[in-house]
C-alpha atoms as a PDB file:
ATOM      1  CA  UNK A   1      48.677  82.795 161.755  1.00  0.00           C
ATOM      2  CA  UNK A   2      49.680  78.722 161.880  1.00  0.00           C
ATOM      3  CA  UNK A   3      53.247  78.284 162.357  1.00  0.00           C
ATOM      4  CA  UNK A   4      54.626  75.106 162.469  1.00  0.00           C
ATOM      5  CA  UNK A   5      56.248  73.792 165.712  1.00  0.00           C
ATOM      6  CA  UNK A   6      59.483  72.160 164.072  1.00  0.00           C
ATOM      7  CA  UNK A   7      60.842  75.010 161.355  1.00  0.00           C
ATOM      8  CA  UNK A   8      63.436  73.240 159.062  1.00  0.00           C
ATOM      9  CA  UNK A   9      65.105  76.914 158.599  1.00  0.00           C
ATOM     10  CA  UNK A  10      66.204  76.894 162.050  1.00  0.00           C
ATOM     11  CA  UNK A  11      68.879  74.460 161.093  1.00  0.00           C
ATOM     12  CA  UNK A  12      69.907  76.512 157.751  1.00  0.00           C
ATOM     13  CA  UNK A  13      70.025  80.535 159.542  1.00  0.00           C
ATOM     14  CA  UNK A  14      74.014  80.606 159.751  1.00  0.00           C
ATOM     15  CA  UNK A  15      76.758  78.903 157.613  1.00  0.00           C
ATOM     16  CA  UNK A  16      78.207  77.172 160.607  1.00  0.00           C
ATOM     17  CA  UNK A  17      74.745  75.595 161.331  1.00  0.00           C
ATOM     18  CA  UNK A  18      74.634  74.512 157.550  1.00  0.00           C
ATOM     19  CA  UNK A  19      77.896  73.144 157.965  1.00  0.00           C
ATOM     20  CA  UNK A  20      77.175  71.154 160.953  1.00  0.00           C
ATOM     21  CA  UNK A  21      73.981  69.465 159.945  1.00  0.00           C
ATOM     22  CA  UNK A  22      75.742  69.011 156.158  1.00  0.00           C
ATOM     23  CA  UNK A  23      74.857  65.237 155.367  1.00  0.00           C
ATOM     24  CA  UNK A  24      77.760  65.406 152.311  1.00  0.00           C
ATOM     25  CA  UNK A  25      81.141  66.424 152.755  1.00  0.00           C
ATOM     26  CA  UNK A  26      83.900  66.432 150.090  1.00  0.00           C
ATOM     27  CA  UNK A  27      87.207  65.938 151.034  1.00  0.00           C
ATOM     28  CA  UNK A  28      90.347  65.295 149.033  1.00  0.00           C
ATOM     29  CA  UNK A  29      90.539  61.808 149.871  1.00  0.00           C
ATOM     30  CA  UNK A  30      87.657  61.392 147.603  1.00  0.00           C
ATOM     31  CA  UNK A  31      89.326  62.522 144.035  1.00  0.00           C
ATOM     32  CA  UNK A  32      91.358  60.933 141.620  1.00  0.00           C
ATOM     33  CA  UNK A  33      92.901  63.681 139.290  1.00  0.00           C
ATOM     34  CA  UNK A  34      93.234  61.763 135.217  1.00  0.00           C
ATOM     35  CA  UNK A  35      96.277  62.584 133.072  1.00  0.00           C
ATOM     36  CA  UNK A  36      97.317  62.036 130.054  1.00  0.00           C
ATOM     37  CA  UNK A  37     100.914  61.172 129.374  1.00  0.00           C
ATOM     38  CA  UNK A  38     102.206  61.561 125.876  1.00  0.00           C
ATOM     39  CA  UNK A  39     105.985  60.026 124.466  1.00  0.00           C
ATOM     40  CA  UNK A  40     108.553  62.954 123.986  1.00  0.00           C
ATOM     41  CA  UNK A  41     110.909  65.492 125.725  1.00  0.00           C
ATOM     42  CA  UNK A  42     109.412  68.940 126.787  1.00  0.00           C
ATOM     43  CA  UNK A  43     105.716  67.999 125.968  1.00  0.00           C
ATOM     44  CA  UNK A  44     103.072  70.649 127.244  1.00  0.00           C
ATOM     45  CA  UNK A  45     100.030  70.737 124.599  1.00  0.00           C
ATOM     46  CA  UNK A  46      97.429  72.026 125.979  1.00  0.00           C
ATOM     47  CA  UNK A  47      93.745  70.439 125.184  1.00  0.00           C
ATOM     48  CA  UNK A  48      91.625  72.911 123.700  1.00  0.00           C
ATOM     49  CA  UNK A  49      88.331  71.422 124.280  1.00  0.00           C
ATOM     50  CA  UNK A  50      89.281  70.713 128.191  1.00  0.00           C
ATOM     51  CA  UNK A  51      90.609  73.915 129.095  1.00  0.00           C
ATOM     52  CA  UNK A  52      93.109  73.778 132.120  1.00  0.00           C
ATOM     53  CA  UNK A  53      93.978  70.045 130.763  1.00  0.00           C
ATOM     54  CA  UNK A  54      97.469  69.148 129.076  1.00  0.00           C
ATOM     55  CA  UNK A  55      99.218  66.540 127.309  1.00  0.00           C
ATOM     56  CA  UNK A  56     102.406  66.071 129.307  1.00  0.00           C
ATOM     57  CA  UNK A  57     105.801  64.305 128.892  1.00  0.00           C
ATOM     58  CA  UNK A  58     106.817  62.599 131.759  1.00  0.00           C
ATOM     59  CA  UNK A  59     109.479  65.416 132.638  1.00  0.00           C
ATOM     60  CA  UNK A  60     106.372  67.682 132.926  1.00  0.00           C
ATOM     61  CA  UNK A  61     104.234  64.982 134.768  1.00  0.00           C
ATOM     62  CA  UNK A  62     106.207  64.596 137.380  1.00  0.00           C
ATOM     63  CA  UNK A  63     105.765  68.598 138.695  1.00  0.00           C
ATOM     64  CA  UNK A  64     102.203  68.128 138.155  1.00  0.00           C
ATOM     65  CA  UNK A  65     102.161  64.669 140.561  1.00  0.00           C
ATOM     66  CA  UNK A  66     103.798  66.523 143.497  1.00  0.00           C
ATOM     67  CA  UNK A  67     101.323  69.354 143.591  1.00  0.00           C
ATOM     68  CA  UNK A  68      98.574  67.097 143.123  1.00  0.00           C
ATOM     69  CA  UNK A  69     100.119  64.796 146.435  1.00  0.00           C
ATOM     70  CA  UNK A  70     100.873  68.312 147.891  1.00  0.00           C
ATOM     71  CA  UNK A  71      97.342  68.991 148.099  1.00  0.00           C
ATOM     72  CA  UNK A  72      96.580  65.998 149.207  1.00  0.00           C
ATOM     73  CA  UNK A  73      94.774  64.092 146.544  1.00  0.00           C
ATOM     74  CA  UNK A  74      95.341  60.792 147.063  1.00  0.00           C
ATOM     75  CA  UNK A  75      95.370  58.998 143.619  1.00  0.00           C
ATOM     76  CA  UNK A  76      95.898  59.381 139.855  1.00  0.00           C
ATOM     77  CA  UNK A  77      94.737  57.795 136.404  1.00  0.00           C
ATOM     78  CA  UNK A  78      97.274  57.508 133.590  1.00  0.00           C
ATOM     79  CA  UNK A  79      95.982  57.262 130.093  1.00  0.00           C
ATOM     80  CA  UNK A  80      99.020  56.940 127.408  1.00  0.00           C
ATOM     81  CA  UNK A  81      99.474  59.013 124.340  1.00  0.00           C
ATOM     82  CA  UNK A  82     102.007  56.457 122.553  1.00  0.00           C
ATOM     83  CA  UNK A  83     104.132  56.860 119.943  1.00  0.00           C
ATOM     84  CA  UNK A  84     103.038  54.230 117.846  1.00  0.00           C
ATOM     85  CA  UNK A  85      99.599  52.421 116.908  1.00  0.00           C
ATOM     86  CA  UNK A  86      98.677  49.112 115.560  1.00  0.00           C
ATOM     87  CA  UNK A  87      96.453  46.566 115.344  1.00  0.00           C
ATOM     88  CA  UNK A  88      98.207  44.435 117.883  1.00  0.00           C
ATOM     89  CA  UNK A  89      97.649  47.438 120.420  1.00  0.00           C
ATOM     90  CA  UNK A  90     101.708  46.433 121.015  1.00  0.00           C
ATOM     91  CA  UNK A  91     102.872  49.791 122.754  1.00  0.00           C
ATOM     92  CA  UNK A  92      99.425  49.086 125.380  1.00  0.00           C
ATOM     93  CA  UNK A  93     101.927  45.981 127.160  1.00  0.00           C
ATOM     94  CA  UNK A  94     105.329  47.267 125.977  1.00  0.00           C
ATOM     95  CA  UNK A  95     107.448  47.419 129.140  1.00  0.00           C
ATOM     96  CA  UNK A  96     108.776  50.474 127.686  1.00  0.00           C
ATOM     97  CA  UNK A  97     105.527  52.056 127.059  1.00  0.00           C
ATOM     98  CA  UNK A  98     104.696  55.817 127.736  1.00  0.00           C
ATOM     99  CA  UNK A  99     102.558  54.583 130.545  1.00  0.00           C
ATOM    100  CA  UNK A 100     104.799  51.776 131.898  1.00  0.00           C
ATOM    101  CA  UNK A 101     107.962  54.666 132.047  1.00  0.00           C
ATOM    102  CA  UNK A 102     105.480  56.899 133.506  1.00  0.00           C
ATOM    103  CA  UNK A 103     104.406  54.331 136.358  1.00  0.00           C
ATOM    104  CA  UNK A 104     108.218  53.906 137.361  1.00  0.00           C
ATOM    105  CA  UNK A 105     108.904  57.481 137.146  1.00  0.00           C
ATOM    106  CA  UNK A 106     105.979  58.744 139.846  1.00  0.00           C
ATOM    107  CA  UNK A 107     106.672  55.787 141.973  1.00  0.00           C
ATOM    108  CA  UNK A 108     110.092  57.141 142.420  1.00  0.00           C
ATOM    109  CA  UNK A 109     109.279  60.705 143.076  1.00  0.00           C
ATOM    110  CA  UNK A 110     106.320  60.406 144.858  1.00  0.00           C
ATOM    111  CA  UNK A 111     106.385  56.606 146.192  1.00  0.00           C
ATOM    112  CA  UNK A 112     103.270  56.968 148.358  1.00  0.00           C
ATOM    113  CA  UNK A 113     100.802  58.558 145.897  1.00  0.00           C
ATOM    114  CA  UNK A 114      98.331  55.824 144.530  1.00  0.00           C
ATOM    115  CA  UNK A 115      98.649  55.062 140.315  1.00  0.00           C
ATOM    116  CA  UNK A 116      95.664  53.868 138.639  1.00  0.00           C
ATOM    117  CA  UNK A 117      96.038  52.858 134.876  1.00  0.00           C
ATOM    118  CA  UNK A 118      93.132  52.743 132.432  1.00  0.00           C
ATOM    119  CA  UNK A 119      93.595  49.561 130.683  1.00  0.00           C
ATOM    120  CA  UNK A 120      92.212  49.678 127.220  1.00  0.00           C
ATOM    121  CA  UNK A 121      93.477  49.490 124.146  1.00  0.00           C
ATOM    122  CA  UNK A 122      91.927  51.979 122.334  1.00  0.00           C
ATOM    123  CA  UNK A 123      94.968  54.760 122.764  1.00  0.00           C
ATOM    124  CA  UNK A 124      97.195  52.271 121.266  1.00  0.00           C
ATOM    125  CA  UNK A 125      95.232  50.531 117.966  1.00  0.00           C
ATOM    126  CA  UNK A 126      95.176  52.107 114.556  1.00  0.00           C
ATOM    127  CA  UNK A 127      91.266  52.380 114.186  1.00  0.00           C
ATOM    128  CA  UNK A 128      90.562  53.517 118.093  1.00  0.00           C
ATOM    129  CA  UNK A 129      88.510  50.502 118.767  1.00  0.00           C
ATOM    130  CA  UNK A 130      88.600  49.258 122.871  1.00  0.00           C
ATOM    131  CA  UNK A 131      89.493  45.349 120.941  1.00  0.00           C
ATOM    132  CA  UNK A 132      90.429  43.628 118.270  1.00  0.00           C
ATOM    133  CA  UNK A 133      88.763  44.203 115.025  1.00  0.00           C
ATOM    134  CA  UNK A 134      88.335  41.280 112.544  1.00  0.00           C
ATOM    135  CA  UNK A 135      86.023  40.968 109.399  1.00  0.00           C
ATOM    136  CA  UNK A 136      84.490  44.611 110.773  1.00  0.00           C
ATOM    137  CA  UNK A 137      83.742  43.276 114.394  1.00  0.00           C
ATOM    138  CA  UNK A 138      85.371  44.107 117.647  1.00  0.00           C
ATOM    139  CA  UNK A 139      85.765  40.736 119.134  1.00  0.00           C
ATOM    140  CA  UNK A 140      85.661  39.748 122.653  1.00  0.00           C
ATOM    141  CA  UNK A 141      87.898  36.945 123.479  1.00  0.00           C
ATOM    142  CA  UNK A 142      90.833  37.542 121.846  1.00  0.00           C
ATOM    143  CA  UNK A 143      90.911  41.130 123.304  1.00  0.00           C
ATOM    144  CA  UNK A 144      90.776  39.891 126.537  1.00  0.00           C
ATOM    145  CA  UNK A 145      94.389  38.575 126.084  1.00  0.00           C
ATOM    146  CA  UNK A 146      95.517  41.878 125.722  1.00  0.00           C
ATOM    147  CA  UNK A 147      93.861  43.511 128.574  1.00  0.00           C
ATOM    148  CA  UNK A 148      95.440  40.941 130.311  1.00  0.00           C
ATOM    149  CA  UNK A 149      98.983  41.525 129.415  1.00  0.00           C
ATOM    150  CA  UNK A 150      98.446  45.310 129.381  1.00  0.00           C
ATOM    151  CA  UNK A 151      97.171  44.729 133.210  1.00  0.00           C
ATOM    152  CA  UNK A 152     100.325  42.475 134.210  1.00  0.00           C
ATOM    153  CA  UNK A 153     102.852  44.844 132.346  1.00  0.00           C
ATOM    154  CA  UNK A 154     101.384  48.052 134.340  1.00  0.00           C
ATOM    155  CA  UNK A 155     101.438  45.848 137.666  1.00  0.00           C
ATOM    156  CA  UNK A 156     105.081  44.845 136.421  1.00  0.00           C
ATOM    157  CA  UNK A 157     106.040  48.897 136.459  1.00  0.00           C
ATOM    158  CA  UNK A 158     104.397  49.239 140.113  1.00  0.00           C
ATOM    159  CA  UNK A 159     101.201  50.496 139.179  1.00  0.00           C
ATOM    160  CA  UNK A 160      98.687  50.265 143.025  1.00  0.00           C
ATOM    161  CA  UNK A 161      95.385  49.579 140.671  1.00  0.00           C
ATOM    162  CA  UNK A 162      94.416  49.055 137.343  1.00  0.00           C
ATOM    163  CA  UNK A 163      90.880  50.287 135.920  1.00  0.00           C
ATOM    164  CA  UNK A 164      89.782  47.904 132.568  1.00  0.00           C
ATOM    165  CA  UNK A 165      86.997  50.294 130.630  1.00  0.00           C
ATOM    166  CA  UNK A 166      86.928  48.201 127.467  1.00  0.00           C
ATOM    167  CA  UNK A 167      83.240  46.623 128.559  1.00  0.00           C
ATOM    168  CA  UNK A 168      84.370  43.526 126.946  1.00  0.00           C
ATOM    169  CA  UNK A 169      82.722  40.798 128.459  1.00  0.00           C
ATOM    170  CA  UNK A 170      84.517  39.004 131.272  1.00  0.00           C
ATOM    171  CA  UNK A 171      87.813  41.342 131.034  1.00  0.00           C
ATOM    172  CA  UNK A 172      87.770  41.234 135.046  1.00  0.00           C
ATOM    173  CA  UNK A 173      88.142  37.727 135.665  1.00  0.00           C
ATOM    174  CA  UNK A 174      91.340  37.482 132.475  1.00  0.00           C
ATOM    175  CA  UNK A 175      92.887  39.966 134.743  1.00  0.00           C
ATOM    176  CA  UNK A 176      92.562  38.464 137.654  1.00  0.00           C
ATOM    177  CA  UNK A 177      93.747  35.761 136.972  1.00  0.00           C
ATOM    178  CA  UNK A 178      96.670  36.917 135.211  1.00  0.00           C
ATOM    179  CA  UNK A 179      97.531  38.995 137.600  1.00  0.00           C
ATOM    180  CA  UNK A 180      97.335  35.966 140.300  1.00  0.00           C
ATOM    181  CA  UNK A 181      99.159  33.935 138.285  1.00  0.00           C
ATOM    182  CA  UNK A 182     102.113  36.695 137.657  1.00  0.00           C
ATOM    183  CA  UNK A 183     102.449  36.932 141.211  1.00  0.00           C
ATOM    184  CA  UNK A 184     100.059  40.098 141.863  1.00  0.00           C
ATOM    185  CA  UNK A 185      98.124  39.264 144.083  1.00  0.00           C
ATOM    186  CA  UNK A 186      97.612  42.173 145.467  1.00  0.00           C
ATOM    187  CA  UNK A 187      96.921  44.556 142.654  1.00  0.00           C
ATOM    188  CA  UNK A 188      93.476  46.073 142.893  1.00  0.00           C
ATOM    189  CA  UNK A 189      91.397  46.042 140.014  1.00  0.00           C
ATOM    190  CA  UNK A 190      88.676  49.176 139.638  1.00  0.00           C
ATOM    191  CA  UNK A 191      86.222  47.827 136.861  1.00  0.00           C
ATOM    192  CA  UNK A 192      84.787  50.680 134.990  1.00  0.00           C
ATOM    193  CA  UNK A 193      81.393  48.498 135.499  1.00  0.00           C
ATOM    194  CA  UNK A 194      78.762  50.391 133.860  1.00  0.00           C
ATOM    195  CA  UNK A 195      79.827  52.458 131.213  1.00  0.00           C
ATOM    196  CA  UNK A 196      78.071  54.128 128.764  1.00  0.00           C
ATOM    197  CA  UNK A 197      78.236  54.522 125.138  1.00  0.00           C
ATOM    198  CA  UNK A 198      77.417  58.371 125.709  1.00  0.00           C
ATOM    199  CA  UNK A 199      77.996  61.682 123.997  1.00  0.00           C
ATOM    200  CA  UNK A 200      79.540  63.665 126.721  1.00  0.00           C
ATOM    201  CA  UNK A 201      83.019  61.763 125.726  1.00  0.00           C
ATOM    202  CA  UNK A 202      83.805  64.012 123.005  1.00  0.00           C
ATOM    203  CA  UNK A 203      86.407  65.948 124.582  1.00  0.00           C
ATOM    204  CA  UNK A 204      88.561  63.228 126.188  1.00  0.00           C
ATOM    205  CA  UNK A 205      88.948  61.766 122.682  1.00  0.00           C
ATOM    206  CA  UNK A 206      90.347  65.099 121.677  1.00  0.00           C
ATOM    207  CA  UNK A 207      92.927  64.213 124.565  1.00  0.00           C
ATOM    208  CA  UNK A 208      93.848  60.520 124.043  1.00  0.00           C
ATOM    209  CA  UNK A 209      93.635  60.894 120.365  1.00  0.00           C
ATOM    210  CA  UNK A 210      91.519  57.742 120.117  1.00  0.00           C
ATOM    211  CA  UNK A 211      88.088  58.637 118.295  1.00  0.00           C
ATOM    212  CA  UNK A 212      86.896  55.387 116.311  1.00  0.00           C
ATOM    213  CA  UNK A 213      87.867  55.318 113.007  1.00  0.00           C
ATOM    214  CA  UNK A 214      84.519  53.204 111.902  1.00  0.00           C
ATOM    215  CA  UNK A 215      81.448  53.200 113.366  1.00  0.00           C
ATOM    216  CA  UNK A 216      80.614  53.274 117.500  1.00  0.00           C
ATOM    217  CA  UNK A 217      81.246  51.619 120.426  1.00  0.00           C
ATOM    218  CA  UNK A 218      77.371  50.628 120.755  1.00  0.00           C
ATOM    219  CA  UNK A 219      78.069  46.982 120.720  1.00  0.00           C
ATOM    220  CA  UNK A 220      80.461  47.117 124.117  1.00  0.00           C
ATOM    221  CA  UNK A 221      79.867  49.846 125.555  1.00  0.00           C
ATOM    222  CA  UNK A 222      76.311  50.058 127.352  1.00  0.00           C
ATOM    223  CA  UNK A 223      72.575  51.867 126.326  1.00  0.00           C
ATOM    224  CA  UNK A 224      71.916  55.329 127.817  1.00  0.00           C
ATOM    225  CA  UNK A 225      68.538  54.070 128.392  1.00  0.00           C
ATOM    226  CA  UNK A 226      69.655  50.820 130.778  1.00  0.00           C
ATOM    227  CA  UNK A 227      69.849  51.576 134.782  1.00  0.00           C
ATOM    228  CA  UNK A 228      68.987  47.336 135.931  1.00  0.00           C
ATOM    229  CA  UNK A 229      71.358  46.268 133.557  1.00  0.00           C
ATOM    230  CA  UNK A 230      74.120  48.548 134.841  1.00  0.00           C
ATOM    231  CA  UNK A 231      73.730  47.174 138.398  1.00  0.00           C
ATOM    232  CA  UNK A 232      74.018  43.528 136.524  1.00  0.00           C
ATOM    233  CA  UNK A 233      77.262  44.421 134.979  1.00  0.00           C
ATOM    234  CA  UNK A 234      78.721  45.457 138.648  1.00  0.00           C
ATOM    235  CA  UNK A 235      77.931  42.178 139.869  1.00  0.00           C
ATOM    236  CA  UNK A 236      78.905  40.025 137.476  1.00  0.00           C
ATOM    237  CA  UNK A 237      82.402  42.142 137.664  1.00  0.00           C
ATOM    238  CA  UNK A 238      82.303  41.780 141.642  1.00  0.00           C
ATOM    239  CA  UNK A 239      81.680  37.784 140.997  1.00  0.00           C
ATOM    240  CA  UNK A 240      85.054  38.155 138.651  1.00  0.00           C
ATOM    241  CA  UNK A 241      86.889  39.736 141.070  1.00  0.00           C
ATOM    242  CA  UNK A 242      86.355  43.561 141.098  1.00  0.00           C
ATOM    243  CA  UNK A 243      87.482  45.220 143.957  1.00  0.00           C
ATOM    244  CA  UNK A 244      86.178  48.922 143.123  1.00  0.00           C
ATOM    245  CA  UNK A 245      83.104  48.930 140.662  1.00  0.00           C
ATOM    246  CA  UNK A 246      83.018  52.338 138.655  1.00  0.00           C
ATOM    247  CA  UNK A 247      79.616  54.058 136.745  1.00  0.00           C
ATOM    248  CA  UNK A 248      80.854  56.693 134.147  1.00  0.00           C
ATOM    249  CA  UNK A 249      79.703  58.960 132.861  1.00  0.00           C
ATOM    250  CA  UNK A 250      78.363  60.151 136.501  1.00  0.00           C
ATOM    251  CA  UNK A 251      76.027  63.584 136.317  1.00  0.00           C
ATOM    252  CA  UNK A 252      73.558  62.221 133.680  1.00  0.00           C
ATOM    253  CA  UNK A 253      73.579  58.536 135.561  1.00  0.00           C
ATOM    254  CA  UNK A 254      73.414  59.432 139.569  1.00  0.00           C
ATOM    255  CA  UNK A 255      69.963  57.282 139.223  1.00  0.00           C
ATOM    256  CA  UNK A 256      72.651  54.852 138.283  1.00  0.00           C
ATOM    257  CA  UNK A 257      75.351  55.504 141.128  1.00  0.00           C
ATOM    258  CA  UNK A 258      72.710  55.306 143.423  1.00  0.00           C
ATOM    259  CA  UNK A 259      71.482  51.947 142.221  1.00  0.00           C
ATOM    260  CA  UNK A 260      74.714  49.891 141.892  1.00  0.00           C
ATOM    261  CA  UNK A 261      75.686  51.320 145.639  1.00  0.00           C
ATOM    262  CA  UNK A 262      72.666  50.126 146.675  1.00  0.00           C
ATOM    263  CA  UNK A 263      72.639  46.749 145.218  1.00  0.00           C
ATOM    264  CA  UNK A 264      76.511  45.811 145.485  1.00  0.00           C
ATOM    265  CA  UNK A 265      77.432  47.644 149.036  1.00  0.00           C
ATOM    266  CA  UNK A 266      80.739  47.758 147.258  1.00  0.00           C
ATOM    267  CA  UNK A 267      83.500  50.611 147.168  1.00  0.00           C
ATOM    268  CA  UNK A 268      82.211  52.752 144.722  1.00  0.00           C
ATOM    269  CA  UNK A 269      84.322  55.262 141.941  1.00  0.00           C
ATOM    270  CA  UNK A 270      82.331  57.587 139.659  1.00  0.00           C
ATOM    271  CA  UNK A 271      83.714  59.195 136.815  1.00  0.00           C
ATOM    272  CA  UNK A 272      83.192  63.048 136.192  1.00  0.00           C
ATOM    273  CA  UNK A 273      83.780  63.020 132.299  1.00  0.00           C
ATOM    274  CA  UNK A 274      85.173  65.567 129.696  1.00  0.00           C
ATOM    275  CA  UNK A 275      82.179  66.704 128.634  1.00  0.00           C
ATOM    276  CA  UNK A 276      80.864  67.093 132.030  1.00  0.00           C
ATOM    277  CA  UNK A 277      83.873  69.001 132.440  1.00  0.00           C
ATOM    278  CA  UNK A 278      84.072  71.076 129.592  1.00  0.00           C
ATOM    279  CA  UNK A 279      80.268  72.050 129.625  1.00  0.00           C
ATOM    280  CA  UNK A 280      81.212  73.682 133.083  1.00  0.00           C
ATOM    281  CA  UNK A 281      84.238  75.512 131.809  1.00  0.00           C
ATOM    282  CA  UNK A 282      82.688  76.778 128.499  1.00  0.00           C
ATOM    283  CA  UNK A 283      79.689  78.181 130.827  1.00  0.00           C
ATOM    284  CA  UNK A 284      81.753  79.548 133.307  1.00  0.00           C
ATOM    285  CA  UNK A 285      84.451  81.270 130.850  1.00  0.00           C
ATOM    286  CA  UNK A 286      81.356  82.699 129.205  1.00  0.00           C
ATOM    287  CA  UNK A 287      79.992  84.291 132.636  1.00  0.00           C
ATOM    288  CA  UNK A 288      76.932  82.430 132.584  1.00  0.00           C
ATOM    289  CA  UNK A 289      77.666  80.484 135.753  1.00  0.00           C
ATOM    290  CA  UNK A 290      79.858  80.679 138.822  1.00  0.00           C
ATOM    291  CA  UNK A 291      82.263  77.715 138.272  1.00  0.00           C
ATOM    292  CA  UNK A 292      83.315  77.298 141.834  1.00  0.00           C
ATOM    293  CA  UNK A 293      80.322  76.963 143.165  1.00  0.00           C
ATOM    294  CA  UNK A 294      78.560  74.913 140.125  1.00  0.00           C
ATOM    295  CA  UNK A 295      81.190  72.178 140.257  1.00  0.00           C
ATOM    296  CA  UNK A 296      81.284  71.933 144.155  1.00  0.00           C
ATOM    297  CA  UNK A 297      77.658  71.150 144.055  1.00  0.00           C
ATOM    298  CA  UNK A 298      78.307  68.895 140.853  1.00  0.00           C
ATOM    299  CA  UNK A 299      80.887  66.886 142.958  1.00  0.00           C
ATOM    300  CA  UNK A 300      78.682  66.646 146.174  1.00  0.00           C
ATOM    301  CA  UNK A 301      75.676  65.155 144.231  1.00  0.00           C
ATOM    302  CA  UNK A 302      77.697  62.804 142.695  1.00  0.00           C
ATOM    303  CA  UNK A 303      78.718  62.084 146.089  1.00  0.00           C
ATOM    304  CA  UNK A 304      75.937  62.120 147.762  1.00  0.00           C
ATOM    305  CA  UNK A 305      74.283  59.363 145.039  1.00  0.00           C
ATOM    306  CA  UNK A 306      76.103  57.000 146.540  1.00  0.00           C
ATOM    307  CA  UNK A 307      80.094  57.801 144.845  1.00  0.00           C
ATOM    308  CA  UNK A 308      83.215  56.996 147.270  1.00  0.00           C
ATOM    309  CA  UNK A 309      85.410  57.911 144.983  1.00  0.00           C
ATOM    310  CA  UNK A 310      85.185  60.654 141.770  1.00  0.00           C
ATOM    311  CA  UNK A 311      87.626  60.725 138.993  1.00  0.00           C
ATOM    312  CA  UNK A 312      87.317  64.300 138.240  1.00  0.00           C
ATOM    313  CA  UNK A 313      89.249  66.894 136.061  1.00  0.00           C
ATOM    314  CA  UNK A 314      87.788  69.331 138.806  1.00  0.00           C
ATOM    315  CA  UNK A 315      89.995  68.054 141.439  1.00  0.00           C
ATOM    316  CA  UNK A 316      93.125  70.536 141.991  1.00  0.00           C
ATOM    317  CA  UNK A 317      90.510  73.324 141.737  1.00  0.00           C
ATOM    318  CA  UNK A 318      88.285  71.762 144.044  1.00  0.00           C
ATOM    319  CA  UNK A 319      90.385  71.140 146.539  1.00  0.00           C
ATOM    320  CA  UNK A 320      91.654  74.963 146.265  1.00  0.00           C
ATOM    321  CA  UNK A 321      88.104  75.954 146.861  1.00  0.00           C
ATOM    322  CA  UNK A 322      87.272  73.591 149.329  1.00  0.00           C
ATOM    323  CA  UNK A 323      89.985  75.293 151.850  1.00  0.00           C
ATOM    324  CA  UNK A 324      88.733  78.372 151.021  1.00  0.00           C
ATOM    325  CA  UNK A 325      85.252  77.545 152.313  1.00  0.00           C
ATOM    326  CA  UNK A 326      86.647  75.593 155.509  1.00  0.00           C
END
């Protein structure tokens, strides 16, 4: 009987072999855990469709950030649940905004841990459009103004980076420069690059409370169907000043990940979205998959397309199950 001379089990017959010739690690350094902030004393509401997931008040935040730089996750993302909504978007660059109060409160119990802000204004406008609506049309350039102040006013509050995911054209370069010209210079911007108008966001509108009130964001955000013009949109962000380029949502688009790493050779952040998410609990809560090891392989292929950083509902239990294994 033939037998090959070089057997590719050889390298696969104990689990300290598999670990040693593992081409993909995950680590803590790589997540960024999102929450979502809402005005109010003693807020806890939990999000039904993202089990594990809560509304919190920033008195209940703060607990939450000091576990999460306890076990050594290095960043979060803050989406706001304000108080008020208009069609100015005003509470999105209020100083006293749910998000701005929130920036100032983590920086002072937990100076080193990295904020990220989502900057769009679709938390904060009456109709749950990502811009301003006139005559029936989200419109580009006028929006852009607002991104920009939201930006500078979450810089203002100490925020490390600040993550536009409007997809309105040319939003990197207002905030750049707006930044610049405010004085912060060094403020990183992570451009959610190439996202998609895509169904498995269902569940994180339950959370912000910002489903459209007309129509869809087809004419901003991008076609399912389009991988080359995803890698366009990263560079024309990176020519506008980008300094992380993002592809979201991440498990249907790895083809994606893989393609804008490829092309840009930029720091890359891919995020693991709600419906991702909540596909994963519902199956696991059901018994019809093991969710530890289901959403440690999730995160390693998204990882291993070419991700350096995943924002990822998953994290905290992740990185529970990743000292387990090691």
């Amino acid at each position: 009987m033939y037998y090959p001379t070089y057997r590719m089990r050889r390298l696969r017959r104990t689990p300290l072999l598999r670990r040693m010739m593992r081409e993909t690690s995950l680590a803590p350094d790589d997540f960024i855990y999102p929450l979502f902030v809402s005005h109010g004393e003693n807020v806890r509401r939990p999000i039904t469709s993202m089990p594990g997931c809560e509304q919190l008040s920033i008195g209940n935040l703060l607990p939450e950030v000091r576990e999460i730089y306890r076990l050594g996750i290095p960043a979060v993302i803050l989406f706001g649940i304000p108080s008020h909504k208009d069609s100015a978007a005003t509470s999105a660059y209020d100083a006293e905004g749910v998000v701005q109060l929130a920036i100032r409160a983590i920086k002072d119990e937990v100076p080193d841990l990295v904020v990220v802000t989502d900057v769009c204004l679709c938390e904060y406008m009456d109709h749950g459009h990502c811009g301003v609506v006139q005559n029936g049309e989200i419109v580009n350039d006028v929006t852009l103004e607002l991104l920009a102040k939201m930006a500078v006013s979450h810089a203002e509050a100490g925020a490390d980076i600040v993550a536009p995911s409007d997809m309105m054209d040319g939003r990197v370069a207002a905030i750049r420069s707006a930044l610049d010209d405010e004085g912060y210079t060094d403020a990183i911007i992570m451009a959610y690059s190439a996202k998609f108008a895509s169904s498995f966001y269902g569940p994180f509108r339950d959370a912000a409370e910002s489903p459209p009130a007309f129509g869809d964001r087809k004419t901003y955000q991008m076609d399912p169907a389009n991988g080359e013009e995803a890698v366009r949109e990263a560079l024309l962000d990176i020519e506008e000043g980008a300094d992380i380029v993002m592809v979201k949502p991440a498990l249907p688009y790895l083809d994606v990940i893989k393609a804008v790493k490829q092309e840009t050779k930029f720091p890359l952040a891919a995020y693991n979205v709600s419906g991702e998410y909540a596909m994963l609990k519902a199956a696991a809560a059901n018994g019809w998959l093991d969710e530890r090891a289901c959403v440690l392989e999730a995160l390693t292929g998204i990882k291993r397309a070419g991700a350096d950083l995943i924002l990822t509902y998953h994290a905290k239990d992740a990185v529970h199950w990743l000292e387990q294994e090691y």
